[in-house]
C-alpha atoms as a PDB file:
ATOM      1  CA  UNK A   1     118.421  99.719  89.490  1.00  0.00           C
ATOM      2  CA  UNK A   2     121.077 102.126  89.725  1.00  0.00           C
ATOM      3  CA  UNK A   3     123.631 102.200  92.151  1.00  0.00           C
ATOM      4  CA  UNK A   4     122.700 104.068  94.961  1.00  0.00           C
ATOM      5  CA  UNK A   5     119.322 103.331  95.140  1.00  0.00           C
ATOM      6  CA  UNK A   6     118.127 100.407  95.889  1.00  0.00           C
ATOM      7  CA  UNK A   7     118.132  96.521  95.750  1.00  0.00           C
ATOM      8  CA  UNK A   8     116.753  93.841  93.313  1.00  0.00           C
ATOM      9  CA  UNK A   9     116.498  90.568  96.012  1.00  0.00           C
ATOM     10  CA  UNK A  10     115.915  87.358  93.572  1.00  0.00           C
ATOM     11  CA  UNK A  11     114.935  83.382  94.240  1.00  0.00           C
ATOM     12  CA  UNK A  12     113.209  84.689  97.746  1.00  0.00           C
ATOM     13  CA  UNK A  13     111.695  81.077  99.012  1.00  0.00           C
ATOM     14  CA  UNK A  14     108.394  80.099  98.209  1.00  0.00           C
ATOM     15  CA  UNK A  15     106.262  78.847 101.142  1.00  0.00           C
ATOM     16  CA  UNK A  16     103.499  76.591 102.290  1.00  0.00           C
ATOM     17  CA  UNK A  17     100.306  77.536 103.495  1.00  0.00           C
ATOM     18  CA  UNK A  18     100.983  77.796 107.585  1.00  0.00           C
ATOM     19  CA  UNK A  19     105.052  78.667 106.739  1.00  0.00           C
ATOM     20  CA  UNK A  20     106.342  82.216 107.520  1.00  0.00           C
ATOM     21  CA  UNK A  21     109.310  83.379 106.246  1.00  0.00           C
ATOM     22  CA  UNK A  22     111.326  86.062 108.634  1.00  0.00           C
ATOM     23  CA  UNK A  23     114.560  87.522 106.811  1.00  0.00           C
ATOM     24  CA  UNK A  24     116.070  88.766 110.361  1.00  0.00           C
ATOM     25  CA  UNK A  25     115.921  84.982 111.536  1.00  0.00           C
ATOM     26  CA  UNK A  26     119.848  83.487 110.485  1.00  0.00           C
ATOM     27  CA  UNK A  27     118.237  80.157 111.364  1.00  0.00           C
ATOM     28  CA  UNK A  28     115.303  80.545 108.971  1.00  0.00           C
ATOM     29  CA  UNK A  29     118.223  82.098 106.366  1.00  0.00           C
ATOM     30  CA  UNK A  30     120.438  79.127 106.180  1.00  0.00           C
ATOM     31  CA  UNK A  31     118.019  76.553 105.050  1.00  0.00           C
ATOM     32  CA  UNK A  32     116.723  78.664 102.658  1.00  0.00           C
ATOM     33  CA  UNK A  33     119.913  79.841 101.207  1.00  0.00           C
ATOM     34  CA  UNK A  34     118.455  83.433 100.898  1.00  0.00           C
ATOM     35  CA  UNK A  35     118.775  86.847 101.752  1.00  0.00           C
ATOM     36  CA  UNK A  36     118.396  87.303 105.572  1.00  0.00           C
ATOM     37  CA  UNK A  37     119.349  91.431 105.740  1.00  0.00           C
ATOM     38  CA  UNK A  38     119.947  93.887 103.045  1.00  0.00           C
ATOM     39  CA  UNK A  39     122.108  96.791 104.424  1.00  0.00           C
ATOM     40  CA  UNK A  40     121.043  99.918 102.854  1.00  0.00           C
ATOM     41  CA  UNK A  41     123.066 102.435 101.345  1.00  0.00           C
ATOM     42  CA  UNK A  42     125.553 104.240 103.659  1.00  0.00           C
ATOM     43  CA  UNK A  43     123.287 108.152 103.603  1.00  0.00           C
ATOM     44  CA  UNK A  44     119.870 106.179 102.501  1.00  0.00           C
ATOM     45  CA  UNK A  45     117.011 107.627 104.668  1.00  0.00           C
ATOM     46  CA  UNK A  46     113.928 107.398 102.785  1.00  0.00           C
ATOM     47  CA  UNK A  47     112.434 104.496 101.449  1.00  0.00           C
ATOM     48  CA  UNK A  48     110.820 105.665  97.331  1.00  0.00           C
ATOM     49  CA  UNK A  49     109.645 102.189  96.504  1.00  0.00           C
ATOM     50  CA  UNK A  50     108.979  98.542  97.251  1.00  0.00           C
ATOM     51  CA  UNK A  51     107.546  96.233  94.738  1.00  0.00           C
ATOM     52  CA  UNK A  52     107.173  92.306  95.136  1.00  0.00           C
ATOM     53  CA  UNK A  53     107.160  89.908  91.804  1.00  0.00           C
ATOM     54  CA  UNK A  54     105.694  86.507  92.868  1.00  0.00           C
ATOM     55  CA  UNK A  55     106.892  83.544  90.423  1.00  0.00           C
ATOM     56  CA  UNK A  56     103.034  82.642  90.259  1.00  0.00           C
ATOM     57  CA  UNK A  57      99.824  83.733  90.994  1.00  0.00           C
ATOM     58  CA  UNK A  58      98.414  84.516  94.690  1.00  0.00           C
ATOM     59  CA  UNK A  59      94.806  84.936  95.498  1.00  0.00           C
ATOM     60  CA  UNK A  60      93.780  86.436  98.892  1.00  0.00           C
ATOM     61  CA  UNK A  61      91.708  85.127 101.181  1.00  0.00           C
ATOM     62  CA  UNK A  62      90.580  86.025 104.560  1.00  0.00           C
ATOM     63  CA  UNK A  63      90.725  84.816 108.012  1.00  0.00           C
ATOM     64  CA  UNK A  64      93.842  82.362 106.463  1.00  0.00           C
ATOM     65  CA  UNK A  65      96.020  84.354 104.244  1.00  0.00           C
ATOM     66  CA  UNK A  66      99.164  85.873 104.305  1.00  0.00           C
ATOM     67  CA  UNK A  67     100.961  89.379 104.890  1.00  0.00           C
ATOM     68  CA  UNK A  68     103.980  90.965 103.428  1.00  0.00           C
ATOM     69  CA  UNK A  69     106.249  93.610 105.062  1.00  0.00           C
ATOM     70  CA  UNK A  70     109.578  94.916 104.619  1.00  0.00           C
ATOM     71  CA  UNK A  71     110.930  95.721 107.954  1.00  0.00           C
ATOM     72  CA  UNK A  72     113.817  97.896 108.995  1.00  0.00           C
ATOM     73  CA  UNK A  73     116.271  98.475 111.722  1.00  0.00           C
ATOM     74  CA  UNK A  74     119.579  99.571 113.547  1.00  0.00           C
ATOM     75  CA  UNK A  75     121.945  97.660 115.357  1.00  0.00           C
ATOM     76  CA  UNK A  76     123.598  94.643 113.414  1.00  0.00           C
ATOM     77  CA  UNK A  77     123.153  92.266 111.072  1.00  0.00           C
ATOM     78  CA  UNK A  78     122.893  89.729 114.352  1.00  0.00           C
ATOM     79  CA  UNK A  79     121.021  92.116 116.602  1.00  0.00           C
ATOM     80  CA  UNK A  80     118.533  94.134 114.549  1.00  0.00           C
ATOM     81  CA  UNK A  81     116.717  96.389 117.473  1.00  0.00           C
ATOM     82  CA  UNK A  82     114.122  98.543 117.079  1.00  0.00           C
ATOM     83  CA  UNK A  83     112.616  97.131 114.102  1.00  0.00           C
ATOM     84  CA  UNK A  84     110.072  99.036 112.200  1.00  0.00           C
ATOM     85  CA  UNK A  85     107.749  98.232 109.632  1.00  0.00           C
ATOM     86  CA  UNK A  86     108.282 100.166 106.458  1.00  0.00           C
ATOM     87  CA  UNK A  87     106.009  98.928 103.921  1.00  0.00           C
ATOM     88  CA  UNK A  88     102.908  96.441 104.254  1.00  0.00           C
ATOM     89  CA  UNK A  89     100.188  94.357 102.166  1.00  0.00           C
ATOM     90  CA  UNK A  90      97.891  91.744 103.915  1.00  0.00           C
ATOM     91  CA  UNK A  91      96.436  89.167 101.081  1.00  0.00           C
ATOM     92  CA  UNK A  92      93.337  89.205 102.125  1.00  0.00           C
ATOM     93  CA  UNK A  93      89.966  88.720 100.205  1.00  0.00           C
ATOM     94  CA  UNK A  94      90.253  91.237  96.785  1.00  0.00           C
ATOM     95  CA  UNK A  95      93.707  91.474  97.033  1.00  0.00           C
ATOM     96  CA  UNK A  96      95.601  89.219  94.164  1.00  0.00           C
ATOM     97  CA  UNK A  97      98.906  89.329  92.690  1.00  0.00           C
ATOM     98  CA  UNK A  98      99.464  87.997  88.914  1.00  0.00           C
ATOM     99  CA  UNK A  99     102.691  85.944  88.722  1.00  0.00           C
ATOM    100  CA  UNK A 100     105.259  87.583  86.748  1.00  0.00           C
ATOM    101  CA  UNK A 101     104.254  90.823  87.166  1.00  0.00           C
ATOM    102  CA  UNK A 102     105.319  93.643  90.125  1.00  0.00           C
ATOM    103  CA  UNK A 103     102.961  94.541  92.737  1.00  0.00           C
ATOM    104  CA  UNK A 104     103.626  97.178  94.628  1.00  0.00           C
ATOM    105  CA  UNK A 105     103.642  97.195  98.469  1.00  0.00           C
ATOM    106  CA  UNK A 106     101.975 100.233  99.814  1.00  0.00           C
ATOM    107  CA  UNK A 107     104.684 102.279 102.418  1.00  0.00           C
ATOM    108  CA  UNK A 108     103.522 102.562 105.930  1.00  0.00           C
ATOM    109  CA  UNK A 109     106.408 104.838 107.029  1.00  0.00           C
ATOM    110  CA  UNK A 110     109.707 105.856 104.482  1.00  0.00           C
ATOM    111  CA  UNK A 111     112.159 106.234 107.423  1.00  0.00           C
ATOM    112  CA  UNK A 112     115.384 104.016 106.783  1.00  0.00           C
ATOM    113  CA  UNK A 113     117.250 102.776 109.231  1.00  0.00           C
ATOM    114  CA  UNK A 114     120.611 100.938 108.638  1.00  0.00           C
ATOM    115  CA  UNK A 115     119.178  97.708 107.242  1.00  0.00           C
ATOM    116  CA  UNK A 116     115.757  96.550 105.807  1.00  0.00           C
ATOM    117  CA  UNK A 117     114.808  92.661 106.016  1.00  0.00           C
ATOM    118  CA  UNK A 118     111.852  91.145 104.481  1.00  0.00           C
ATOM    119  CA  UNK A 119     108.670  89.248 105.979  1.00  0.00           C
ATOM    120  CA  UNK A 120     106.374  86.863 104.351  1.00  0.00           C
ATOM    121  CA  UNK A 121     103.799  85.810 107.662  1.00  0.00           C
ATOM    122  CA  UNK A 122     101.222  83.113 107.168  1.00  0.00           C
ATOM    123  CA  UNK A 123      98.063  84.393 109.036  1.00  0.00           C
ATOM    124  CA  UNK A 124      95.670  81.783 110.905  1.00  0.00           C
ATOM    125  CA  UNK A 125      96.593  78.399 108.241  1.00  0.00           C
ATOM    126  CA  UNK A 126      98.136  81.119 105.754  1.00  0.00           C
ATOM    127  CA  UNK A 127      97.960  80.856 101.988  1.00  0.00           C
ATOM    128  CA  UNK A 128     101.176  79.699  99.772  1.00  0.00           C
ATOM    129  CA  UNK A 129     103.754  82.014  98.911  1.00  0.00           C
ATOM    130  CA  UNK A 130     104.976  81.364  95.318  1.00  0.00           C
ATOM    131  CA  UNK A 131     108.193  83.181  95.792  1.00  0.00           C
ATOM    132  CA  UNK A 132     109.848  85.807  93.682  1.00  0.00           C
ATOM    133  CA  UNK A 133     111.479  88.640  93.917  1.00  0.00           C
ATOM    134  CA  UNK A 134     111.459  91.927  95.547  1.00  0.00           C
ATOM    135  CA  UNK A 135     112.545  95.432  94.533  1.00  0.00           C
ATOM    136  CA  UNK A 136     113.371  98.217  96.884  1.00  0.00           C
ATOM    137  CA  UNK A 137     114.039 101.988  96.047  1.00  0.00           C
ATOM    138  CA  UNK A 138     115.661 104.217  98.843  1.00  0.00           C
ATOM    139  CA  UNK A 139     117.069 108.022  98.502  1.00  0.00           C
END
């Protein structure tokens, strides 16, 4: 990705069935040794792209599966108010991702704010999360 536009986030954790990961909690951060904010590019207001490689394959499911978001906000990397989801895919039933291979994750609103975090939330007893990584695209 050129400079300017965007991010390439790699080795984001992979998780357990029933485990959420939340990229605007330090705590959560630290034991993972990832990537808890990404500050966007100073002038970066619309979000172009978001597109999440899982190291292995994910099936969907319903009732107990999984949703992905990339959130973003103002404030600071400590206190990130008025958070805003930005793009969004719930795993559910029909919905599969191919390890190794970009998905992309459809944009609920393209309004930047100062940073963008991401979200992987186990719904009811959740499905795994393989890990990966995640590209995002901003003008």
């Amino acid at each position: 990705m050129a400079p300017g536009s965007g991010v390439v986030l790699q080795g984001l954790p992979p998780l357990d069935a029933g485990q959420t990961w939340d990229g605007a909690n330090p705590d959560r951060a630290i034991i993972d040794g990832a990537f808890p904010v990404v500050e966007t590019d100073e002038g970066a207001t619309t979000l172009v792209s978001v597109a999440y490689t899982p190291n292995a394959n994910v099936t969907g499911a319903d009732t107990d599966s999984r949703t992905l978001q990339l959130v973003t906000a103002d404030g600071s990397v400590n206190d990130l108010t008025g958070a805003v989801v930005v793009a969004e895919l719930a795993l559910t039933s029909g919905v599969n991702l191919t390890g190794g291979s970009p998905h992309a994750i459809p944009i609920v609103d393209s309004t930047l704010k100062h940073f963008v975090y991401w979200k992987s939330i186990s719904v009811g007893t959740g499905i795994p999360d393989p890990g990966g990584s995640l590209s995002i695209a901003w003008s």
